[in-house]
Protein backbone atom coordinates (compact mmCIF):
# COMPACT_ATOMS: atom_id res chain seq x y z
CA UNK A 1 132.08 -31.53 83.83
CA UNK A 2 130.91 -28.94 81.51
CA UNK A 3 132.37 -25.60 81.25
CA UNK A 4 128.96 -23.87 81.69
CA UNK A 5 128.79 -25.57 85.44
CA UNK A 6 130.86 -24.62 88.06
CA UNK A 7 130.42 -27.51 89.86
CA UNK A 8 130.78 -31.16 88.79
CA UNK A 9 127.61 -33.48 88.31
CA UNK A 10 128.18 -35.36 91.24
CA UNK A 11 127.88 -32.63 93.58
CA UNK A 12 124.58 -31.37 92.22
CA UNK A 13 123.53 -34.72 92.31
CA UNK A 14 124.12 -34.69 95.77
CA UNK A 15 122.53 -31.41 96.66
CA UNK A 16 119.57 -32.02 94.72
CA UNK A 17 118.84 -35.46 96.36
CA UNK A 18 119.27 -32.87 99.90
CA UNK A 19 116.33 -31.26 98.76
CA UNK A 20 112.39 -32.52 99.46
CA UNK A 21 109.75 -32.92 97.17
CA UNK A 22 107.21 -30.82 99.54
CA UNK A 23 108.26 -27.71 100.69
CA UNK A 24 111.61 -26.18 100.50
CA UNK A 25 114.87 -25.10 102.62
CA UNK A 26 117.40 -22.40 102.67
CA UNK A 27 120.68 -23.34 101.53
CA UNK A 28 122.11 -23.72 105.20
CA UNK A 29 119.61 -26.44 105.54
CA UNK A 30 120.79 -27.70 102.11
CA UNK A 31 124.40 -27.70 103.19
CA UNK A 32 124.11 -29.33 105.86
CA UNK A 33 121.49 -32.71 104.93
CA UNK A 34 124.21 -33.09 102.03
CA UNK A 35 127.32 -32.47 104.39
CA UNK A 36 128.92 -29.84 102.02
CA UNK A 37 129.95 -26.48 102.59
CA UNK A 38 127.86 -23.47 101.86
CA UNK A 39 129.69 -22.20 99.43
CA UNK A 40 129.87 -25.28 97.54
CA UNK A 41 125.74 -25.80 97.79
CA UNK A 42 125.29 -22.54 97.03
CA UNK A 43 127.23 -22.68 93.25
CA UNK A 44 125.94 -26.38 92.93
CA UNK A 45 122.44 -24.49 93.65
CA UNK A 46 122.63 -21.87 91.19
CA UNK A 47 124.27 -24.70 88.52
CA UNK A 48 120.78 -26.72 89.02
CA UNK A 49 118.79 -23.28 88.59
CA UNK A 50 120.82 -22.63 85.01
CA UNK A 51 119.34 -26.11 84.24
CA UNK A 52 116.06 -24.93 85.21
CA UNK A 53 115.90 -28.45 88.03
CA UNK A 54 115.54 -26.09 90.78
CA UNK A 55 113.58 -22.45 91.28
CA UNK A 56 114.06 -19.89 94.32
CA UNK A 57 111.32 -18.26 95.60
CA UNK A 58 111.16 -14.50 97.33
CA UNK A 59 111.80 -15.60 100.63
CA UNK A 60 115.34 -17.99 99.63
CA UNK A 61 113.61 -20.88 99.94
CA UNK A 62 115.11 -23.76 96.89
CA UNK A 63 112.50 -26.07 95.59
CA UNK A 64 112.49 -28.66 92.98
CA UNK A 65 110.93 -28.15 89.61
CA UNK A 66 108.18 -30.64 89.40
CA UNK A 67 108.81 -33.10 86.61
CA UNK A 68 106.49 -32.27 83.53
């Protein structure tokens, strides 16, 4: 794991496959299709947002950055 990330790869592996491709969810939905912890999603979440993978929009809804 890098030191940048405070969570390892495999658990924002895991979060990210939680989330759709249409659409979003809040990160209580999150938690719970990946069975983790909110806490845990929620660092895993802002980890895949430093790599620019996911964005947030006004309303706390996580999305998935469409591949370019």
């Amino acid at each position: 794991m890098s030191d940048q990330y405070r969570t390892p790869d495999l658990i924002q592996g895991k979060v990210l496959a939680a989330l759709p491709w249409e659409g979003g969810c809040k990160t209580e939905a999150v938690a719970r299709y990946a069975s983790l912890d909110e806490d845990t999603v929620r660092r895993a979440l802002e980890d895949l947002l430093r790599r620019r993978m996911v964005t947030i929009d006004d309303q706390n809804y996580w999305r998935k950055k469409p591949l370019d």
